[in-house]
Protein backbone atom coordinates (compact mmCIF):
# COMPACT_ATOMS: atom_id res chain seq x y z
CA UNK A 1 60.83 88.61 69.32
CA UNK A 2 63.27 90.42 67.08
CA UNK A 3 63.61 92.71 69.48
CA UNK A 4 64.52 90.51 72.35
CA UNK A 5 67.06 87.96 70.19
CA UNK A 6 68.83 91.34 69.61
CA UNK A 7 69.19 91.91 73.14
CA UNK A 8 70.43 88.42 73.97
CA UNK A 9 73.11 89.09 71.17
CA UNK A 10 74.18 92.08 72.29
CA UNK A 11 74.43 90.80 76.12
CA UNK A 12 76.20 87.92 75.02
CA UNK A 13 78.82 90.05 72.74
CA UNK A 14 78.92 92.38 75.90
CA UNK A 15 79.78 89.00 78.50
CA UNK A 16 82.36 87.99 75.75
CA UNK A 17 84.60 91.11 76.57
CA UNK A 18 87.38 90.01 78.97
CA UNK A 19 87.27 93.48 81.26
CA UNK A 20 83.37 92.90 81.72
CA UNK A 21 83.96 89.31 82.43
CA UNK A 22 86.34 90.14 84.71
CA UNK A 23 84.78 93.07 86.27
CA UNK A 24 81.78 90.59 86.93
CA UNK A 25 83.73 87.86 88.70
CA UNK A 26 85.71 90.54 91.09
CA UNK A 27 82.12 91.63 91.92
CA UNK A 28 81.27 88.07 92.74
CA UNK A 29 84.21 88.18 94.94
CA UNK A 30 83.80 91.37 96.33
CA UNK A 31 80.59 90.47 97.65
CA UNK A 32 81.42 87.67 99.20
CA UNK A 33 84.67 89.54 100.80
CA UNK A 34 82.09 92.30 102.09
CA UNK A 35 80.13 89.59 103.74
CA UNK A 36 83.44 88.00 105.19
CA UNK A 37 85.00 91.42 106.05
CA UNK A 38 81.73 92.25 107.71
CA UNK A 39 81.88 89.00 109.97
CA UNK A 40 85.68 89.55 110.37
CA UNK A 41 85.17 93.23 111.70
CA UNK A 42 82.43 92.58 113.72
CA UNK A 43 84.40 89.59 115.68
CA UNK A 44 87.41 91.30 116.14
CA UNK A 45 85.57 94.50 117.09
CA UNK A 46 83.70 92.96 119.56
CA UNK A 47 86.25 90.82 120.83
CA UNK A 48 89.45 93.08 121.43
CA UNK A 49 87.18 95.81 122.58
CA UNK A 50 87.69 99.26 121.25
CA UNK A 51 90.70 100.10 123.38
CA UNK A 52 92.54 97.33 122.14
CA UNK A 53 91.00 97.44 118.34
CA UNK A 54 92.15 101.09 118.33
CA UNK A 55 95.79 99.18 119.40
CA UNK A 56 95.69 96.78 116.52
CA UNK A 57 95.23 99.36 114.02
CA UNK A 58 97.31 101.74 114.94
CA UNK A 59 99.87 99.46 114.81
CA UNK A 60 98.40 97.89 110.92
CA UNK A 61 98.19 101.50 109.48
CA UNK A 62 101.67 102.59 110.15
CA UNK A 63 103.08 99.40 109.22
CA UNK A 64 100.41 99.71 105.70
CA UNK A 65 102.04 103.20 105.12
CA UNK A 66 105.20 101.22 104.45
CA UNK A 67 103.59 97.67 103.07
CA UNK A 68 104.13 99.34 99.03
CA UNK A 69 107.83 99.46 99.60
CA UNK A 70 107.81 95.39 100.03
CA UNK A 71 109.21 94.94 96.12
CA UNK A 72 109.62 98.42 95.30
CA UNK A 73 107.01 98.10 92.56
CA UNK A 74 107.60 94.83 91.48
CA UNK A 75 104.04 93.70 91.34
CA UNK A 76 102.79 96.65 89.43
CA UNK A 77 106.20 96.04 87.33
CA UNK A 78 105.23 92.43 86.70
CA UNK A 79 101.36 93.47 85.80
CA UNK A 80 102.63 96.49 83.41
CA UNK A 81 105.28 93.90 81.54
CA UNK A 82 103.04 90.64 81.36
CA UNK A 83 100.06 92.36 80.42
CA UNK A 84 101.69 93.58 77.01
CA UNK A 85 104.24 90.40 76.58
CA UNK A 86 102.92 86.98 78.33
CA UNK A 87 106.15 85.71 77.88
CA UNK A 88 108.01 87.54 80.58
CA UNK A 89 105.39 86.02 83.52
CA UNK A 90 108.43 83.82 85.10
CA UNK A 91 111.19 86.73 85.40
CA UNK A 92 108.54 88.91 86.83
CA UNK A 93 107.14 86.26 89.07
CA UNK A 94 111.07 85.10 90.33
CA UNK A 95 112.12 88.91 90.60
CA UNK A 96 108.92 90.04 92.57
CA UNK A 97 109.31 87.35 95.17
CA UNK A 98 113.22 88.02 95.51
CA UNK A 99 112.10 91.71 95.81
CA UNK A 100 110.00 90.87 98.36
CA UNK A 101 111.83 89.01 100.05
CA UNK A 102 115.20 91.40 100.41
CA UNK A 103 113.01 94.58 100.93
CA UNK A 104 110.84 93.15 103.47
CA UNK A 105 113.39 92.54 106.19
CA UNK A 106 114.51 95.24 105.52
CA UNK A 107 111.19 97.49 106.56
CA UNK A 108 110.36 95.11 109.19
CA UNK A 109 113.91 97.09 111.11
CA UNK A 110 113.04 100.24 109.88
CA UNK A 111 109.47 100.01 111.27
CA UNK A 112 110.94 99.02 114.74
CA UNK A 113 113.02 102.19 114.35
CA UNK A 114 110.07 104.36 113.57
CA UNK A 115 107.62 102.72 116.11
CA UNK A 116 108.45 105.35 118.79
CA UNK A 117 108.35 108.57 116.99
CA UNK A 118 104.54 107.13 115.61
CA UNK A 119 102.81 104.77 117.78
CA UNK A 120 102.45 105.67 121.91
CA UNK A 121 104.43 103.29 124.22
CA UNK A 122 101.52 101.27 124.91
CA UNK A 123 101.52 99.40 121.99
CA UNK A 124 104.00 96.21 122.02
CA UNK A 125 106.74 95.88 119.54
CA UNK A 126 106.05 92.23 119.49
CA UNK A 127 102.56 93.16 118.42
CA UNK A 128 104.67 95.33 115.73
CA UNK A 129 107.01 92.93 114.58
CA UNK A 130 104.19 90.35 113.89
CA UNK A 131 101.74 92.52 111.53
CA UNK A 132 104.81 93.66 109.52
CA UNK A 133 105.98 89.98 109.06
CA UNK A 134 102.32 88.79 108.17
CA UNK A 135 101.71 92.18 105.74
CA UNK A 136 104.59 93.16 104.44
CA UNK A 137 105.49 89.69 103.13
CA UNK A 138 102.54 87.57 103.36
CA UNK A 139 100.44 89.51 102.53
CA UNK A 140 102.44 91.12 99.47
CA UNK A 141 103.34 87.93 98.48
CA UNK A 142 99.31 86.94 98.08
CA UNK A 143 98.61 90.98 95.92
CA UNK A 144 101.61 90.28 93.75
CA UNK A 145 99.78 86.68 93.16
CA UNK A 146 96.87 88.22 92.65
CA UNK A 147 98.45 90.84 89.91
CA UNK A 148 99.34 87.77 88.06
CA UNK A 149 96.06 86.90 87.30
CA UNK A 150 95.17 90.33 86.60
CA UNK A 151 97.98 90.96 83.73
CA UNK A 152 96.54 87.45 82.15
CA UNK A 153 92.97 88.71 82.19
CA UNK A 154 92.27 85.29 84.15
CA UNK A 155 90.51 87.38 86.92
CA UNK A 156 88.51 84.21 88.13
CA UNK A 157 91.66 83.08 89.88
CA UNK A 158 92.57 86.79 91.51
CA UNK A 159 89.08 86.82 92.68
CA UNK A 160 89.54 83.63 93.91
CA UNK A 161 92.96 83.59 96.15
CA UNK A 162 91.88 87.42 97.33
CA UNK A 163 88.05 85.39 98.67
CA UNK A 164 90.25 82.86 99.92
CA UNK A 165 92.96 85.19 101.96
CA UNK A 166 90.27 86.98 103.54
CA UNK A 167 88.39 83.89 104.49
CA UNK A 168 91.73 82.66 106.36
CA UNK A 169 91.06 85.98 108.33
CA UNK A 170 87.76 85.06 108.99
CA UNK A 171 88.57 81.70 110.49
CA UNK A 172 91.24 83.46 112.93
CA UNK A 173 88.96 85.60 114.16
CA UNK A 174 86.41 82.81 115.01
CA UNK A 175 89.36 81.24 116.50
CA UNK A 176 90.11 83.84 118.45
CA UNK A 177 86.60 84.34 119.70
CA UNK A 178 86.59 80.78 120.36
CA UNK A 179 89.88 79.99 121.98
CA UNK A 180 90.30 83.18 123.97
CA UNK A 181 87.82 84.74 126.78
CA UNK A 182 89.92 87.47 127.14
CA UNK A 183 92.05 87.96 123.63
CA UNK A 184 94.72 90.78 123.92
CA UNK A 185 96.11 91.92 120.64
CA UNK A 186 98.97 89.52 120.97
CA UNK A 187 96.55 87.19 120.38
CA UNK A 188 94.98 88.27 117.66
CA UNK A 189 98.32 89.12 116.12
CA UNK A 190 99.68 85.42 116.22
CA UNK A 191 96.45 84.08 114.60
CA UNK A 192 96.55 86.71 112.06
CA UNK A 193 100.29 86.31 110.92
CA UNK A 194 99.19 82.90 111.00
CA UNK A 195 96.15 83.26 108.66
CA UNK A 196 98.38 85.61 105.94
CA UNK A 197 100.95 82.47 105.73
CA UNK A 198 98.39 80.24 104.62
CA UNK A 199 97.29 82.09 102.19
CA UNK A 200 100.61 83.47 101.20
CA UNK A 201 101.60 79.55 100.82
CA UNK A 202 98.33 78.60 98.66
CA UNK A 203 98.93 81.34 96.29
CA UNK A 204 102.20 80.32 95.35
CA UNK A 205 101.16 77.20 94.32
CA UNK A 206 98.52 78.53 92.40
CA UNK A 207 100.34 80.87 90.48
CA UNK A 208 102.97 78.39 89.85
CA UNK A 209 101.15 75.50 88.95
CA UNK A 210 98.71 77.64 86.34
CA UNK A 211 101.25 80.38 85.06
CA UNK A 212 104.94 79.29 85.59
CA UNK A 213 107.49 78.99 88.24
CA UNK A 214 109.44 81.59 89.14
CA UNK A 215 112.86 82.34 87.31
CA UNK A 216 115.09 85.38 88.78
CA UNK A 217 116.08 87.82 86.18
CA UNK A 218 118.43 90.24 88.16
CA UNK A 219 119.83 91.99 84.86
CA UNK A 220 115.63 93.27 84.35
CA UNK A 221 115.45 94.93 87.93
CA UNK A 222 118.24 97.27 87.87
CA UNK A 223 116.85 99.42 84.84
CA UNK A 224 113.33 98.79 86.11
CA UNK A 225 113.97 100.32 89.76
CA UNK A 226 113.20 103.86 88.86
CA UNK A 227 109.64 103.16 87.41
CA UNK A 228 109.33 100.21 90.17
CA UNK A 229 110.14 103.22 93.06
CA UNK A 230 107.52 105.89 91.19
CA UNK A 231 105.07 103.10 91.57
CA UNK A 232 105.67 102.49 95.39
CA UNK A 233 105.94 106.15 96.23
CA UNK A 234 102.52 106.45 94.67
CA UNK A 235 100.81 103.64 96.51
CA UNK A 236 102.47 104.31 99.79
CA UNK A 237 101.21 107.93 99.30
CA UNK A 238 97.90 106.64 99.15
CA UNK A 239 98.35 104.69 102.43
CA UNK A 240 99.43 107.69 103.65
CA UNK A 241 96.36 109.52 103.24
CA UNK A 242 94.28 106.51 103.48
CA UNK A 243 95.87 105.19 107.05
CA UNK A 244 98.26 107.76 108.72
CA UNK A 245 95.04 109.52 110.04
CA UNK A 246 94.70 106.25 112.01
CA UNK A 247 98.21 106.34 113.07
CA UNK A 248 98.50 109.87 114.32
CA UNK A 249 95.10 109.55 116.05
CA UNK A 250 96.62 106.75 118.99
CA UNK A 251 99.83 108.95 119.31
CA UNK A 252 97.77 112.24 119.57
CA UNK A 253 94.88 111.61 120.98
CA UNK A 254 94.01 108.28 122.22
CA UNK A 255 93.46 104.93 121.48
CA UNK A 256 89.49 104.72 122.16
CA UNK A 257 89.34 107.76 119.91
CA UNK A 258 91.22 105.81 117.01
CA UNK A 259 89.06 102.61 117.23
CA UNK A 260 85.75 104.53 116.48
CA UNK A 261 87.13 106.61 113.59
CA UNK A 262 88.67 103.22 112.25
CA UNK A 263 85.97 101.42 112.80
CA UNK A 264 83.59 104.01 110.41
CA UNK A 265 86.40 103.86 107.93
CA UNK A 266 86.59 100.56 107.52
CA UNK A 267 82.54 100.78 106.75
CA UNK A 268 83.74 103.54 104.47
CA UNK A 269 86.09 100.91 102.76
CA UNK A 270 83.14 98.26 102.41
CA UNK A 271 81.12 100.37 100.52
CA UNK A 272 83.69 101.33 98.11
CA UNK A 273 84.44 97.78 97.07
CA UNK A 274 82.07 97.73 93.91
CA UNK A 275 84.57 100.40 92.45
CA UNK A 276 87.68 98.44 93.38
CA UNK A 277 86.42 95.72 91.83
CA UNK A 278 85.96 97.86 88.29
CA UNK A 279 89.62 99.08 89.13
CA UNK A 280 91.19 95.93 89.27
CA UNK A 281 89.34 93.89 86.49
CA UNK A 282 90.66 97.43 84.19
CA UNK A 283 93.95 97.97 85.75
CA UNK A 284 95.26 96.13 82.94
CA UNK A 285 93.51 97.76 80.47
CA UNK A 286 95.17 101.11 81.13
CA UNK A 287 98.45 99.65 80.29
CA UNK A 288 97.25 98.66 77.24
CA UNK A 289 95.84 101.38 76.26
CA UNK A 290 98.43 103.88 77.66
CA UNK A 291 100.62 102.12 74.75
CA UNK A 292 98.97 103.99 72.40
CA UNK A 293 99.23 107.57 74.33
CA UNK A 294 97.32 109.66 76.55
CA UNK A 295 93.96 110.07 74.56
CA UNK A 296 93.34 106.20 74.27
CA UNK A 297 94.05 105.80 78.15
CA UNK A 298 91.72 109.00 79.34
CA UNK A 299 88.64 107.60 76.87
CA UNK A 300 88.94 104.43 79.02
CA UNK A 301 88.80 106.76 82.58
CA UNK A 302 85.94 108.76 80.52
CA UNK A 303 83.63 105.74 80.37
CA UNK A 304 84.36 103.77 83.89
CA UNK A 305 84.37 107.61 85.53
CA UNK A 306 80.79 107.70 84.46
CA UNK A 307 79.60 104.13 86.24
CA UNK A 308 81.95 104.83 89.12
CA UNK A 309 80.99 108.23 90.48
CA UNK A 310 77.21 107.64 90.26
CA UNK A 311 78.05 104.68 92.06
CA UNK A 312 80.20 106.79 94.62
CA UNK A 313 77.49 109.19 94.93
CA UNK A 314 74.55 106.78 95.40
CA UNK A 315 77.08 105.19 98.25
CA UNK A 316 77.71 108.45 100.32
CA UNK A 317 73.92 108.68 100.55
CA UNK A 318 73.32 104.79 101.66
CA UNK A 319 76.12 105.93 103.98
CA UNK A 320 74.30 108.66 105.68
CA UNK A 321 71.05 107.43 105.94
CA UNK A 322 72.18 103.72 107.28
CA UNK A 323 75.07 105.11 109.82
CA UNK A 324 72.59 105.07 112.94
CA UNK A 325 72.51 100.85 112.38
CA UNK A 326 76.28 101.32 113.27
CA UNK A 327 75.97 100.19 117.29
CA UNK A 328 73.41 98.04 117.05
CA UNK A 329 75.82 95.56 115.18
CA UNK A 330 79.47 96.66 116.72
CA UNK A 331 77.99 97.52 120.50
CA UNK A 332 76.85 100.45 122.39
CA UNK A 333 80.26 101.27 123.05
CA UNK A 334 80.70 102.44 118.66
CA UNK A 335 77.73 104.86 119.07
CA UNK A 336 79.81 107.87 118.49
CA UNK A 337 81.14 105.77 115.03
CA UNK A 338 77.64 106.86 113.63
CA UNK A 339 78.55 110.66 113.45
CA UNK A 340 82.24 109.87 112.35
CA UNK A 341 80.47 107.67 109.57
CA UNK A 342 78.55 110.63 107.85
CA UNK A 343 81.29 113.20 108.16
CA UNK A 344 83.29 110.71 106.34
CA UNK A 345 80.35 109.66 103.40
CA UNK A 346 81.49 111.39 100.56
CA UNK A 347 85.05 109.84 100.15
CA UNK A 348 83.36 107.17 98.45
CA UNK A 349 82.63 109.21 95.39
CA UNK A 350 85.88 111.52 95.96
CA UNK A 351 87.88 107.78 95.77
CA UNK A 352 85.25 106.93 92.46
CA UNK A 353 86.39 109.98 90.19
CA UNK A 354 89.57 109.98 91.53
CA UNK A 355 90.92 106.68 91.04
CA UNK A 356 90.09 105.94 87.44
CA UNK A 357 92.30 109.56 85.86
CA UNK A 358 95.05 108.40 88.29
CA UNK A 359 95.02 104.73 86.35
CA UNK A 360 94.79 106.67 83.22
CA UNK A 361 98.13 108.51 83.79
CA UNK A 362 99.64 105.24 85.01
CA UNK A 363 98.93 103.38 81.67
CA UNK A 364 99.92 106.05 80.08
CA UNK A 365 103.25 106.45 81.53
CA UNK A 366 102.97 109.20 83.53
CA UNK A 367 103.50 107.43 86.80
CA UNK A 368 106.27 109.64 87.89
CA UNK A 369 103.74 112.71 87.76
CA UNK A 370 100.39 111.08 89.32
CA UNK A 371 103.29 110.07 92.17
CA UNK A 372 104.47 113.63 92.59
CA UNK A 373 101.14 114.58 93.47
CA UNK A 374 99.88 111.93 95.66
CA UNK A 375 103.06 112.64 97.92
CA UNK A 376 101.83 116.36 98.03
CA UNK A 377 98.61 115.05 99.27
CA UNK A 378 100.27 112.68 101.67
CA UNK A 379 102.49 115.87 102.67
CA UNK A 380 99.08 118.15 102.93
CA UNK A 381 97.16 115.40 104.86
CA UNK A 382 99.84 114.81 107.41
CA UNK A 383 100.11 118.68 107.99
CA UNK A 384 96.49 118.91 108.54
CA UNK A 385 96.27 116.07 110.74
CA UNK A 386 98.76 117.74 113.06
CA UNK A 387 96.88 120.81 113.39
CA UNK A 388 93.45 119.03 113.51
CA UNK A 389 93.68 116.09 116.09
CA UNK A 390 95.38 117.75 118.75
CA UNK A 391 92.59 119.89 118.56
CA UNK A 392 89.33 118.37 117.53
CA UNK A 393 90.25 114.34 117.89
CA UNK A 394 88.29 112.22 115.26
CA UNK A 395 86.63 114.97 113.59
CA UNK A 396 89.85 116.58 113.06
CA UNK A 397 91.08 113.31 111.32
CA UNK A 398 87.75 113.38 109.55
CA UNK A 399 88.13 116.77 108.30
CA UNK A 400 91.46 115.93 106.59
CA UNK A 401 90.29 113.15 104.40
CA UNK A 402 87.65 114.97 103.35
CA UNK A 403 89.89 118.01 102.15
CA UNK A 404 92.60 115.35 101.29
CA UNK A 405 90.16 113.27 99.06
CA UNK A 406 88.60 116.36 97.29
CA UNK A 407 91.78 118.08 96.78
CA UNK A 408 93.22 114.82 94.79
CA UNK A 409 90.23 114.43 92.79
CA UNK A 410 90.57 117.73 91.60
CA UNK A 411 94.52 117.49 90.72
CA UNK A 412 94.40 114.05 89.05
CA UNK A 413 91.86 115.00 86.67
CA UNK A 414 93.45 118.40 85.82
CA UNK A 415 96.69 117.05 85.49
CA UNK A 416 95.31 114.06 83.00
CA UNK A 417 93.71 117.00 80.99
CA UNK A 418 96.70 119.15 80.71
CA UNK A 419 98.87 116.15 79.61
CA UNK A 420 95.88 114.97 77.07
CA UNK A 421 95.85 118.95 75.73
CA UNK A 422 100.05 119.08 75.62
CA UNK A 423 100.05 115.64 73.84
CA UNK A 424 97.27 116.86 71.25
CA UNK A 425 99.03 120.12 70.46
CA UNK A 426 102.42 118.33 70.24
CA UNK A 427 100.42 115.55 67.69
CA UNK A 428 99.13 118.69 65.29
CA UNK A 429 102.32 120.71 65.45
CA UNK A 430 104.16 117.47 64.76
């Protein structure tokens, strides 16, 4: 009896902690977004075909390469400021959605610029033009909302308008499944800019109603923009590696080609959403900690590293076994996602040791160096996909995340242990 009252303390002192609180209700979430992303896939797979599904993300991948740029930071900024000093919420709330606001307009004509050199003709600038109005300022309206949660530790409420923007999806697609017998991307590409403003327009109510209205600061973004840029570059590098793959595959090889191998990345992404969920609820945390150096920041990566790899690891092997389900849920015509699927199973664990020493250097305010390196893995991943899809298709796409992945891993955690040994031999001779 002793014995078991002791547990029951200890479970409830663990439940008390606000990063295992919050790690629990982004798992909720999660779960519920991996059931809704799974219907969501599966309609839109089914229903655009893979042609035309290859289309749609070709177009969504280049225009997510750029998405990080919407604000230059600001969100990251706002989460990094608010989550040491709770007073600053309304200048970082007014200057992320004027940030937003200016920067996204001005993407939206860059990525009409760029659309030639990337995407083939095929693909419709109108199709274009509406996925970068609906992501990069819907939809970075509805992260930044959600970051605003996250620097408050009120991670019930991210968990909540992130369920709630990918429901909106959700219903499109069943719309578009409903309203359409033959749905073209246009389609789909109205009822999805559509679904992002709703939830764009909810979250703003949210955030002001619960944490403050906006107020715009201008004299805090100026000295800000450096750090704000550092943490763009850095998450546009990882949509680099993540998503250009998908983007060079429909200009270099062809579109059918690019909907399976998005198709088993997008499985890829579903099973890494336990992890994501750990990253967001201790995003914070690393700030936090990083105020108090490197050592205090890396002891946090230490113990998450631990829960997230096995994790990762225990994934990649769900991943392999289960791929041959693959068709029997998208359609016959997917069958060749089922190979793409297993060459692509261990970037779940690459992403789960990876991801927590890149959070580390962040908090610790070594953004500017965990950027430089995820732009020479953007830079090494691009290379390889030229010289692998011309010649191998998919696989060749395949091949480069796996080498990208690995290669990052690596870096990120030799860099964070270099800076931890510098900082230690700087404390002693000091």
């Amino acid at each position: 009896m002793t014995n078991l009252n002791a547990l029951r303390s200890r479970l409830a002192s663990l439940f008390q902690k606000p990063m295992v609180r919050g790690t629990l209700w982004i798992l909720i979430a999660q779960g519920l977004r991996i059931v809704l992303q799974a219907l969501y896939f599966v309609i839109i797979a089914r229903a655009l075909g893979v042609e035309q599904y290859g289309e749609f993300v070709g177009a969504t991948a280049l225009v997510a390469i750029l998405s990080p740029f919407a604000g230059l930071g600001s969100d990251t900024l706002l989460l990094k400021n608010v989550a040491r000093n709770r007073a600053l919420f309304r200048d970082y709330w007014g200057n992320a959605l004027f940030m937003i606001s200016v920067t996204g307009l001005g993407l939206m004509v860059l990525l009409i610029l760029l659309a030639p050199i990337f995407l083939p003709r095929t693909i419709s600038p109108l199709l274009l033009l509406l996925v970068a109005l609906s992501d990069l300022f819907f939809t970075s309206i509805v992260f930044v909302s959600t970051q605003s949660f996250q620097a408050v530790d009120r991670l019930s409420l991210t968990a909540q308008i992130s369920t709630f923007a990918m429901l909106t999806k959700v219903l499109a697609a069943i719309a578009l499944m409903h309203f359409y017998t033959q749905a073209s991307t246009i389609d789909w590409a109205y009822l999805y800019l559509a679904s992002s403003a709703v939830s764009a327009l909810l979250a703003i109510l949210v955030v002001n109603r619960l944490l403050g209205t906006p107020k715009l600061a201008l004299s805090r973004i100026k000295p800000e923009l450096a750090d704000g840029f550092f943490f763009a570059i850095g998450a546009s590098s990882y949509t680099i590696y993540n998503d250009i793959d998908k983007t060079m595959l429909a200009r270099l090889s062809t579109l059918e080609a690019t909907g399976i191998y998005a198709a088993a990345y997008r499985l890829i992404d579903v099973a890494f959403v336990p992890v994501r969920s750990i990253t967001a609820a201790a995003y914070a945390h690393f700030f936090r900690e990083g105020k108090n150096g490197i050592s205090s920041a890396l002891t946090l990566a230490k113990q998450l590293v631990k829960i997230a790899g096995s994790y990762g690891l225990i994934a990649g092997i769900g991943l392999l076994l289960f791929a041959p389900v693959v068709p029997y849920v998208l359609g016959n015509e997917y069958a060749i996602a089922v190979e793409a699927l297993r060459w692509l199973a261990p970037i779940p664990f690459f992403r789960a040791v990876q991801c927590f020493g890149a959070d580390a250097l962040s908090g610790a305010g070594y953004q500017g160096l965990r950027s430089a390196v995820q732009v020479i893995i953007a830079l090494f991943n691009i290379l390889l996909n030229l010289w692998l899809i011309p010649l191998y298709s998919w696989k060749g796409a395949a091949w480069s995340s796996l080498a990208s992945d690995g290669l990052l891993m690596l870096l990120i955690w030799a860099l964070l242990a270099f800076m931890h040994r510098q900082h230690s031999s700087n404390s002693q001779g000091g």
